[in-house]
C-alpha atoms as a PDB file:
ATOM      1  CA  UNK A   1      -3.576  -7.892  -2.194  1.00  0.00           C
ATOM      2  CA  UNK A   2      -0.489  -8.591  -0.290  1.00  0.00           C
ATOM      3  CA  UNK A   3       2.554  -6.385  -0.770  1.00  0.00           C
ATOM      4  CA  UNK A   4       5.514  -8.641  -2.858  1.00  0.00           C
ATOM      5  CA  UNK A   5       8.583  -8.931  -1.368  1.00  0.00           C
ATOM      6  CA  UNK A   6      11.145  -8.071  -4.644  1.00  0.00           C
ATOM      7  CA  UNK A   7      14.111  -7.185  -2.146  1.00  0.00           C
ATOM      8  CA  UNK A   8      15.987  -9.369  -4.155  1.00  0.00           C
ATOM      9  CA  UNK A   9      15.399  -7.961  -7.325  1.00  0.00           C
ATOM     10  CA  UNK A  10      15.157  -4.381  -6.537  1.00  0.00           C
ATOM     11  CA  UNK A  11      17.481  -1.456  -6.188  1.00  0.00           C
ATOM     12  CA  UNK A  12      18.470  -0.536  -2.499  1.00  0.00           C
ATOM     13  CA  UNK A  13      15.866   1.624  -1.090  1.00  0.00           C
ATOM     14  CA  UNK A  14      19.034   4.299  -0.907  1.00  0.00           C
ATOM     15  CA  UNK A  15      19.995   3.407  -4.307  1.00  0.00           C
ATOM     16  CA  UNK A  16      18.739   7.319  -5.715  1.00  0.00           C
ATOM     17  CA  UNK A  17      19.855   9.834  -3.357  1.00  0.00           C
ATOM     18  CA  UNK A  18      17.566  12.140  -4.392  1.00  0.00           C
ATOM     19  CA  UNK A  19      14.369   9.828  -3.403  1.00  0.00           C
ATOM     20  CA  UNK A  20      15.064   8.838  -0.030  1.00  0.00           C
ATOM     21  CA  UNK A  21      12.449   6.439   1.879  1.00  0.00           C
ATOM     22  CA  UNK A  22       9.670   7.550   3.782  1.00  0.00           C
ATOM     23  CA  UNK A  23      10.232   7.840   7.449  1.00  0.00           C
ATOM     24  CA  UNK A  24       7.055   5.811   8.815  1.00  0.00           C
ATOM     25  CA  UNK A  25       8.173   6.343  12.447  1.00  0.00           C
ATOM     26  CA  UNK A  26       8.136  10.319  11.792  1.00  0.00           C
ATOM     27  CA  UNK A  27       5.081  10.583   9.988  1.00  0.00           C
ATOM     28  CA  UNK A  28       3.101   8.237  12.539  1.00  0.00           C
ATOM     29  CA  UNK A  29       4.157  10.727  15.151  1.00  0.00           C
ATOM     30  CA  UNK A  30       3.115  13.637  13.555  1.00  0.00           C
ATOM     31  CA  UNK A  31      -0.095  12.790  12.581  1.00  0.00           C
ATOM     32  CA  UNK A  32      -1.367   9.884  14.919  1.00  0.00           C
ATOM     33  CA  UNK A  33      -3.345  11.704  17.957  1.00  0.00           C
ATOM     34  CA  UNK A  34      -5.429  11.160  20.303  1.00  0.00           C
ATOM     35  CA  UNK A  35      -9.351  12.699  19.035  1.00  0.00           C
ATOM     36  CA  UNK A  36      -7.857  12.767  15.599  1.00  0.00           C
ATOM     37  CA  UNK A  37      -8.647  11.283  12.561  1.00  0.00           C
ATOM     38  CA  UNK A  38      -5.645   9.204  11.395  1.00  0.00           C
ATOM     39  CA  UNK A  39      -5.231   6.002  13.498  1.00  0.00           C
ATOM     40  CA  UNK A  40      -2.532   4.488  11.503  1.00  0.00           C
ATOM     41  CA  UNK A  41       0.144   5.610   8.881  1.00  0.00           C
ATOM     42  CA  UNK A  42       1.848   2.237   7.200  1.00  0.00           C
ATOM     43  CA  UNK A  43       4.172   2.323   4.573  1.00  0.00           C
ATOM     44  CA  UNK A  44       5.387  -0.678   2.360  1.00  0.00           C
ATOM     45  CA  UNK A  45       7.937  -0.460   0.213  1.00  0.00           C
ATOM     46  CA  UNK A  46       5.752  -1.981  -3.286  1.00  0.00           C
ATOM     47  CA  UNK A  47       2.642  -3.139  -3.956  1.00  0.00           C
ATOM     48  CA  UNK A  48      -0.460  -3.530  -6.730  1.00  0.00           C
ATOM     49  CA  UNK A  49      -2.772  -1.113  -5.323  1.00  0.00           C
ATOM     50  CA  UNK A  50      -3.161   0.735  -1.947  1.00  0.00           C
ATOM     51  CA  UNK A  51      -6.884   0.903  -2.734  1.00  0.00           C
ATOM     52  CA  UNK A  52      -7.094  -2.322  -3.809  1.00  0.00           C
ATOM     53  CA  UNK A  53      -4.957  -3.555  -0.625  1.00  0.00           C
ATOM     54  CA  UNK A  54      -7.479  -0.750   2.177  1.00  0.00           C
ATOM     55  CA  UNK A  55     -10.735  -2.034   0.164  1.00  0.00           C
ATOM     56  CA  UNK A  56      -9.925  -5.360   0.883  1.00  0.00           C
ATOM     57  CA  UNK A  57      -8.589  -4.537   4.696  1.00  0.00           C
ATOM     58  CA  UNK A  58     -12.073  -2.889   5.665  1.00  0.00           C
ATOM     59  CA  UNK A  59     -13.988  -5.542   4.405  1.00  0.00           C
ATOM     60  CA  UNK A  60     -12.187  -8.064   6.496  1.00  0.00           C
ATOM     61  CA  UNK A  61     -12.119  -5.788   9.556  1.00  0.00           C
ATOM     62  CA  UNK A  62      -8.846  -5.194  10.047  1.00  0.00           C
ATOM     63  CA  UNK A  63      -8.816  -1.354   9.040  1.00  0.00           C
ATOM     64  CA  UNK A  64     -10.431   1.614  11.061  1.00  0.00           C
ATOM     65  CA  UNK A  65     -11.226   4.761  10.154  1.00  0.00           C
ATOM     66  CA  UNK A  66      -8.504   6.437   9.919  1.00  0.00           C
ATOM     67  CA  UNK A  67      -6.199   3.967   8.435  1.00  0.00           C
ATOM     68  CA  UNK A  68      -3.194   5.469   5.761  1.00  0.00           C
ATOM     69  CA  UNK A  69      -1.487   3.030   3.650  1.00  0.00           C
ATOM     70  CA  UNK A  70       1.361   4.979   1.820  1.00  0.00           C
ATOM     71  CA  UNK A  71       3.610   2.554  -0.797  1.00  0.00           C
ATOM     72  CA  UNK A  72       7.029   3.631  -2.468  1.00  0.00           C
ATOM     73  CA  UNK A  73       6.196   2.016  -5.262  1.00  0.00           C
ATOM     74  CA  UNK A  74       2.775   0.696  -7.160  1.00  0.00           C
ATOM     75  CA  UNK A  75       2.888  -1.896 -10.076  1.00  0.00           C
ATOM     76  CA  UNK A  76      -1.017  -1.744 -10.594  1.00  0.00           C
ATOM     77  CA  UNK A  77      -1.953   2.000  -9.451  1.00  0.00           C
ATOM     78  CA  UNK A  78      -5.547   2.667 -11.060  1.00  0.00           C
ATOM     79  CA  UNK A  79      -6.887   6.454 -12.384  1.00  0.00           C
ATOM     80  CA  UNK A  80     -10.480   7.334 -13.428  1.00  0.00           C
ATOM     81  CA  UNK A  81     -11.986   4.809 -16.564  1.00  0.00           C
ATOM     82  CA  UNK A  82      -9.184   2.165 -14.573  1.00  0.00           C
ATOM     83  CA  UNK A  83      -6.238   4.017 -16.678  1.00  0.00           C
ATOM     84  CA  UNK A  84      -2.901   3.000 -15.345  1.00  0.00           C
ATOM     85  CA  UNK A  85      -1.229   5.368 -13.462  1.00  0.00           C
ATOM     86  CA  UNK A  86       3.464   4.518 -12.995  1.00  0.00           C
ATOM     87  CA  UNK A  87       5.493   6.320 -11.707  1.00  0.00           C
ATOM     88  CA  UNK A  88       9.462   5.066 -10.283  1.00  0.00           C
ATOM     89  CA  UNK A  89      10.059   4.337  -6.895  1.00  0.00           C
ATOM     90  CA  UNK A  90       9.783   7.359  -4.196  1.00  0.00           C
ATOM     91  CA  UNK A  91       9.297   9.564  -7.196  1.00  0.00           C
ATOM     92  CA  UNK A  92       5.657  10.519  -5.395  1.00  0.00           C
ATOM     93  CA  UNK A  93       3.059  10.467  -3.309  1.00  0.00           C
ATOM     94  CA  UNK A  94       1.046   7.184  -3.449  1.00  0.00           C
ATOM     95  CA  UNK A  95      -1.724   6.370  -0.970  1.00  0.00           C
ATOM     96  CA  UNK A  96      -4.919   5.605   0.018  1.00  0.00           C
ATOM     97  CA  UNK A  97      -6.954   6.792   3.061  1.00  0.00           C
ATOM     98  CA  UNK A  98      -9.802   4.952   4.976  1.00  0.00           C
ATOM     99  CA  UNK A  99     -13.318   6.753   5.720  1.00  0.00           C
ATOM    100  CA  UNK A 100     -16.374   6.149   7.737  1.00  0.00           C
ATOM    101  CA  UNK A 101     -18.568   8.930   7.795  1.00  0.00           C
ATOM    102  CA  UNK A 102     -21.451   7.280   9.303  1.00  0.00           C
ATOM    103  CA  UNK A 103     -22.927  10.915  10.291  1.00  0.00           C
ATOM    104  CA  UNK A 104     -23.300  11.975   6.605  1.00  0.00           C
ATOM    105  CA  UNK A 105     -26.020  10.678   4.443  1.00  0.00           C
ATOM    106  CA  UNK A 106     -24.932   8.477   1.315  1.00  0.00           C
ATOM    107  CA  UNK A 107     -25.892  10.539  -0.904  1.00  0.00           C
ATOM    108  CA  UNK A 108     -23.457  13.235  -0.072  1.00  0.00           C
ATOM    109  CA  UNK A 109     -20.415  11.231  -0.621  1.00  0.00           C
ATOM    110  CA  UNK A 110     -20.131  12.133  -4.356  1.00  0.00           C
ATOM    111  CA  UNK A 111     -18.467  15.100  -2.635  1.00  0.00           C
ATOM    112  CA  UNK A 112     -15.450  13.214  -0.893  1.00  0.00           C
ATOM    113  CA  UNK A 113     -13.234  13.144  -4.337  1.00  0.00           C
ATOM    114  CA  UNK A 114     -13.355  16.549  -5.016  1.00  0.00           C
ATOM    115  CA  UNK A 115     -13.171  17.560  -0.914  1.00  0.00           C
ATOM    116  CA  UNK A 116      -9.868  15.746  -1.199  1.00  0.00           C
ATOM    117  CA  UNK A 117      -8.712  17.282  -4.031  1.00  0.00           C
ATOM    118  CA  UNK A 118      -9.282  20.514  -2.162  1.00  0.00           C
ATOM    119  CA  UNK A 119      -7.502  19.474   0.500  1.00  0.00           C
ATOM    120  CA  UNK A 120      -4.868  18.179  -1.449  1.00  0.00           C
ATOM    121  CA  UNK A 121      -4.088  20.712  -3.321  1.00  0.00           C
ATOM    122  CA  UNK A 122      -4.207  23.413  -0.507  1.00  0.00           C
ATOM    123  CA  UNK A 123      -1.451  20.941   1.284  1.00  0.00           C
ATOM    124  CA  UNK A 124       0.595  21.173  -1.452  1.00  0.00           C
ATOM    125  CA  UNK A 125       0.465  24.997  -1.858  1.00  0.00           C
ATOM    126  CA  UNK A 126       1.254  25.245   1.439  1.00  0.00           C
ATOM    127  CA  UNK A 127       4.057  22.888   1.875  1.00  0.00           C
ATOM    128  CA  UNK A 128       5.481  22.728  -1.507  1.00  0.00           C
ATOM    129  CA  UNK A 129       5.360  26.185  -2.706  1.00  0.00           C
ATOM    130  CA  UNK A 130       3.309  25.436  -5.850  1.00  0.00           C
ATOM    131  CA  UNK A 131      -0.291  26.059  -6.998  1.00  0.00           C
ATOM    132  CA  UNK A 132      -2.448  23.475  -7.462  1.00  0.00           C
ATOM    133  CA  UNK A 133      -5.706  23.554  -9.499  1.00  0.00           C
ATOM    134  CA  UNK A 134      -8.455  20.780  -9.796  1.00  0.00           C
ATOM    135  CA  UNK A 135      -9.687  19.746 -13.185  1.00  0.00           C
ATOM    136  CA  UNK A 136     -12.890  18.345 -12.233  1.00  0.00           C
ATOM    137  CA  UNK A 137     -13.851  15.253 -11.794  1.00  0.00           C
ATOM    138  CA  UNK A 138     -10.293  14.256 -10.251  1.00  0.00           C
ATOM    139  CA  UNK A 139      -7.187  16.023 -11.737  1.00  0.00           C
ATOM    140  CA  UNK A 140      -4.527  17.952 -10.064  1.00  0.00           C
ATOM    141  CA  UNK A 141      -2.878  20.579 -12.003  1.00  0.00           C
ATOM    142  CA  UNK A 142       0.358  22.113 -11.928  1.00  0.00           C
ATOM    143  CA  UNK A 143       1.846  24.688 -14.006  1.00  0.00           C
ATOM    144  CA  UNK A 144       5.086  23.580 -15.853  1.00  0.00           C
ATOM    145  CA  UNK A 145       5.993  27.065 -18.185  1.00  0.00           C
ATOM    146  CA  UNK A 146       3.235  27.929 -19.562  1.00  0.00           C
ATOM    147  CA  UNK A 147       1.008  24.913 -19.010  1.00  0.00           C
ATOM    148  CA  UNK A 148      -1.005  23.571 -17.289  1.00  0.00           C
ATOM    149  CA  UNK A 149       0.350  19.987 -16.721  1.00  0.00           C
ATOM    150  CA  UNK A 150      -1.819  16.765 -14.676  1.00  0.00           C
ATOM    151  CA  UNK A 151       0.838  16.103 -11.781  1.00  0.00           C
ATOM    152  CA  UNK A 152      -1.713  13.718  -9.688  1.00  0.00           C
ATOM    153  CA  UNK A 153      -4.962  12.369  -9.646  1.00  0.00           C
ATOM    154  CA  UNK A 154      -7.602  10.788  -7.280  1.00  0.00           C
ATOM    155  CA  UNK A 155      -9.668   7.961  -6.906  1.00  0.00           C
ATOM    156  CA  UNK A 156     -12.674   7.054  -4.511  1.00  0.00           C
ATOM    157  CA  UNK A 157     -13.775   4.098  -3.895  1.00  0.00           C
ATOM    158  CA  UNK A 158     -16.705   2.312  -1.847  1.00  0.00           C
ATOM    159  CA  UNK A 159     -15.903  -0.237   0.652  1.00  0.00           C
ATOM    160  CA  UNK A 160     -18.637  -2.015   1.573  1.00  0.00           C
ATOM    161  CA  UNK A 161     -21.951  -0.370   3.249  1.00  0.00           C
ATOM    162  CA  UNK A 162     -20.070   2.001   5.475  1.00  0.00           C
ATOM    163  CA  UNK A 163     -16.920   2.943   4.166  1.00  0.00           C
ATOM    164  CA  UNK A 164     -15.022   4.908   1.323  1.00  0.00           C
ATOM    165  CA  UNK A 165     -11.185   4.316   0.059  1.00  0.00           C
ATOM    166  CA  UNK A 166      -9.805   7.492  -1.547  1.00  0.00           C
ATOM    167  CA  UNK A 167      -6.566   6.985  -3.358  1.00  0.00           C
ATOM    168  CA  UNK A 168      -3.690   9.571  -4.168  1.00  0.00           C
ATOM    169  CA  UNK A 169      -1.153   9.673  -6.084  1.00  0.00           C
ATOM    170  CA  UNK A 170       0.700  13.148  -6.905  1.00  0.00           C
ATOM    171  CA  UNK A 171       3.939  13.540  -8.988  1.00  0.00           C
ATOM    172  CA  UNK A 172       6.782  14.862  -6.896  1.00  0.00           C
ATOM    173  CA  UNK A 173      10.202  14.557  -8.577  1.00  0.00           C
ATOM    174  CA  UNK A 174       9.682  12.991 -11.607  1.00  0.00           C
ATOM    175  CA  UNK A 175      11.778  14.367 -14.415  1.00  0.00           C
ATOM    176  CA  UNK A 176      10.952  15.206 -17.739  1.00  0.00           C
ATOM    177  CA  UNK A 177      12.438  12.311 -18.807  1.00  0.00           C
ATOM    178  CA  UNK A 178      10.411  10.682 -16.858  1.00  0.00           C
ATOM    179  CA  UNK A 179       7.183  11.266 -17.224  1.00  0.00           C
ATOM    180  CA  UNK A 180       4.250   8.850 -18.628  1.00  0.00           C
ATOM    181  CA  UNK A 181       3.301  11.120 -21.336  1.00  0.00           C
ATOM    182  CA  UNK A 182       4.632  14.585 -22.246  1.00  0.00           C
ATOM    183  CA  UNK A 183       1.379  16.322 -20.996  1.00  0.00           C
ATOM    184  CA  UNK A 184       2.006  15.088 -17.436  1.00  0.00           C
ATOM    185  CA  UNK A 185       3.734  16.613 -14.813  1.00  0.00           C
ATOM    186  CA  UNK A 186       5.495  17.420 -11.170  1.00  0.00           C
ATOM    187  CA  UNK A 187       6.426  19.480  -8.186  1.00  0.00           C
ATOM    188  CA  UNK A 188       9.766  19.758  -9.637  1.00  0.00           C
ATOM    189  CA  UNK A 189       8.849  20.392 -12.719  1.00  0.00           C
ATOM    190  CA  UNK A 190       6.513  22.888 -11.133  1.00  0.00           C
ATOM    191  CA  UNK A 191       9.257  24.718  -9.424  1.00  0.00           C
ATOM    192  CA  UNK A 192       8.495  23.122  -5.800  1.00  0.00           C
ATOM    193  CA  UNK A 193      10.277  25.183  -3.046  1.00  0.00           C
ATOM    194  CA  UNK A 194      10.390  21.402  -1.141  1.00  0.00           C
ATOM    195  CA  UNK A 195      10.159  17.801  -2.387  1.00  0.00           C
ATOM    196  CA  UNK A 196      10.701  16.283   0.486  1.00  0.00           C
ATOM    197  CA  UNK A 197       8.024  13.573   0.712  1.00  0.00           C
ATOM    198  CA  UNK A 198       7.702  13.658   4.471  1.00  0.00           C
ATOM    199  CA  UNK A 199       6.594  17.095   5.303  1.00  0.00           C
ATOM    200  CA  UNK A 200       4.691  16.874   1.984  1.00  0.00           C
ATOM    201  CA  UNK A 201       2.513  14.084   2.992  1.00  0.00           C
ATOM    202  CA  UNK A 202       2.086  15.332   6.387  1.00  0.00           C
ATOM    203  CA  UNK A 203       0.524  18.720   5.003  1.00  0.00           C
ATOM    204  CA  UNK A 204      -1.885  16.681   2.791  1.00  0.00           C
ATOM    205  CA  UNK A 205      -3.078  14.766   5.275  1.00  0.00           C
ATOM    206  CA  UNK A 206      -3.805  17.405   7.624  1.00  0.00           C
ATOM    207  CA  UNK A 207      -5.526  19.787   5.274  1.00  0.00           C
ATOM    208  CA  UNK A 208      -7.519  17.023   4.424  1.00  0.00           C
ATOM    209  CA  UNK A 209      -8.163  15.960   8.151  1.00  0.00           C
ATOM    210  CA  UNK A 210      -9.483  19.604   8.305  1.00  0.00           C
ATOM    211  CA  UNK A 211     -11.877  19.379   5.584  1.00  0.00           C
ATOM    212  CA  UNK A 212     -13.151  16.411   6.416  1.00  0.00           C
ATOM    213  CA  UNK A 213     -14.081  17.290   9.789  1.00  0.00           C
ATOM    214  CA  UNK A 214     -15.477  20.518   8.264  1.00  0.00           C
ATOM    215  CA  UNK A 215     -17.785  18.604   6.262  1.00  0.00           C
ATOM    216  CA  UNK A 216     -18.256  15.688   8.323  1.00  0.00           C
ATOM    217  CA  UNK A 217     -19.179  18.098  11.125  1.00  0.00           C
ATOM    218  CA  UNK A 218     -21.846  19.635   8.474  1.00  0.00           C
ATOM    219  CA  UNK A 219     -23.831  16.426   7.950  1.00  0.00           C
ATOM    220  CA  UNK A 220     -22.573  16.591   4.351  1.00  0.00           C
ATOM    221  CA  UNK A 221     -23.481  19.943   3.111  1.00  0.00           C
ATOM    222  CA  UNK A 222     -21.069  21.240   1.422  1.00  0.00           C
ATOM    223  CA  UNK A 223     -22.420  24.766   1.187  1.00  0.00           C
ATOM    224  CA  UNK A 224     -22.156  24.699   4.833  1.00  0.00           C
ATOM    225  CA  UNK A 225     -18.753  23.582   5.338  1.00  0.00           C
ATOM    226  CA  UNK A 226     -17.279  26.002   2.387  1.00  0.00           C
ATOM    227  CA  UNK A 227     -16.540  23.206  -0.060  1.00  0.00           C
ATOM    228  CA  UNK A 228     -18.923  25.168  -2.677  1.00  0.00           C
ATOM    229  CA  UNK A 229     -17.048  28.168  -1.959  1.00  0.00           C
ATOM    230  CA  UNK A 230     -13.821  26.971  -3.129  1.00  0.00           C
END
C-alpha cells in the first residue's frame, strides 16, 4: 500500500508540542551498521499498514532483511483476530520489521512473536523506566495504578517462503482521554521516566537485534538461546 499524502488536510507535523516527529536521520545513524541487522530505518508520516506496506515490499524485492518501516500515523493498523488497533499521530510506536532467518528451520518461527515481545519489553524497561509484562500470545502490559493495562501489541506475519513481517505498535503518550477503550494503556500513563520516541525506538530495536541474533545464532532453539528462560 502506498503511504497517502494528506499534507493538505492534516495538522502540521509540529502542530502538538508534546509529540514531536521522528528524527529518521538520527535513528538511521544509530542503528544502521555495518555486520548488523538493520539495513534501513524509513519513516512516513501516515499510512494503512506498515505490515501490510513491508509484506508487500519483500514480495516485490525491494526490502532486505533488515528493513524498518516506522509511520507517525496508521489509518488501518491490524491486532490479533484483525482487531483495529488507533492511536493519534506520534502518540506511539508504530512499525514493522523485516526477517529472513534462512538458518532456522520453519517450524521454529512460532517463536519470533513472543522473542519480540521479549525484546520489546526489555527495551522499554530499559529506556523508558517502566515494566513491561507479556500476556501471551501478543500483549504488552503496563501497570497504570493498580492494573494491569494492554499499552501495545504485536503482530507476525509471513512474507512469502522466506520471510516474516513483525509489526509493533506500543502506546507512548496517549492520555486517558485518549485511549481506545478504558482497559488500555501507556508509558505515560505508566509513569515513563522518558517518552521520547527516538531513544525509545532505538532501545527496542536493539534489544531485539540482540535476541534475534541469540536465537538466530541457536538454529531456533529457544532453550538454547534463553528465550524459555524468560
Amino acid at each position: 500500500m502506498t503511504p497517502r499524502d494528506d499534507s493538505e488536510s492534516s495538522p502540521s507535523r509540529w502542530s502538538d508540542l508534546d509529540r514531536p516527529p521522528l528524527n529518521a536521520t538520527s535513528l538511521s545513524r544509530g542503528l544502521v551498521r555495518e555486520g548488523g541487522l538493520w539495513r534501513a530505518v524509513d519513516v512516513v508520516q501516515r499510512t494503512g499498514s506498515t505490515n501490510t506496506d513491508l509484506v508487500a515490499r519483500a514480495a516485490d524485492g525491494t526490502a532486505d532483511e533488515g528493513t524498518v518501516l516506522v509511520a507517525e500515523e496508521q489509518t488501518a493498523a491490524r491486532g490479533r483476530l484483525d482487531r483495529q488497533w488507533t492511536a493519534p499521530p506520534r502518540s506511539g510506536l508504530f512499525f514493522s520489521v523485516l526477517l529472513r532467518p534462512a538458518e532456522v528451520p520453519v517450524h521454529h518461527w512460532g517463536w519470533l512473536p513472543l522473542l519480540t515481545g521479549v525484546a520489546v519489553a526489555t527495551g522499554l524497561s530499559r529506556a523508558a523506566g517502566v515494566d513491561t509484562a507479556l500476556k501471551w500470545p501478543n500483549d504488552l502490559l503496563v501497570t497504570v495504578g493498580d492494573q494491569e493495562r494492554k499499552a501495545g501489541g504485536i503482530l507476525a506475519e509471513r512474507a512469502g517462503d522466506d520471510a516474516v513481517v513483525i509489526g509493533v505498535g506500543v502506546n507512548v503518550t496517549l492520555r486517558a482521554g485518549e485511549l481506545p477503550v478504558p482497559q488500555a494503556g501507556s508509558l505515560t500513563l505508566a509513569g515513563a521516566v522518558s517518552t521520547d520516541r527516538d531513544p525509545l525506538l532505538r532501545g527496542v530495536l536493539r534489544s531485539l537485534e540482540d535476541w534475534y541474533g541469540r536465537w538466530r545464532g541457536a538454529g531456533g532453539d529457544a532453550a538454547a538461546c534463553g528465550l524459555q528462560e524468560t
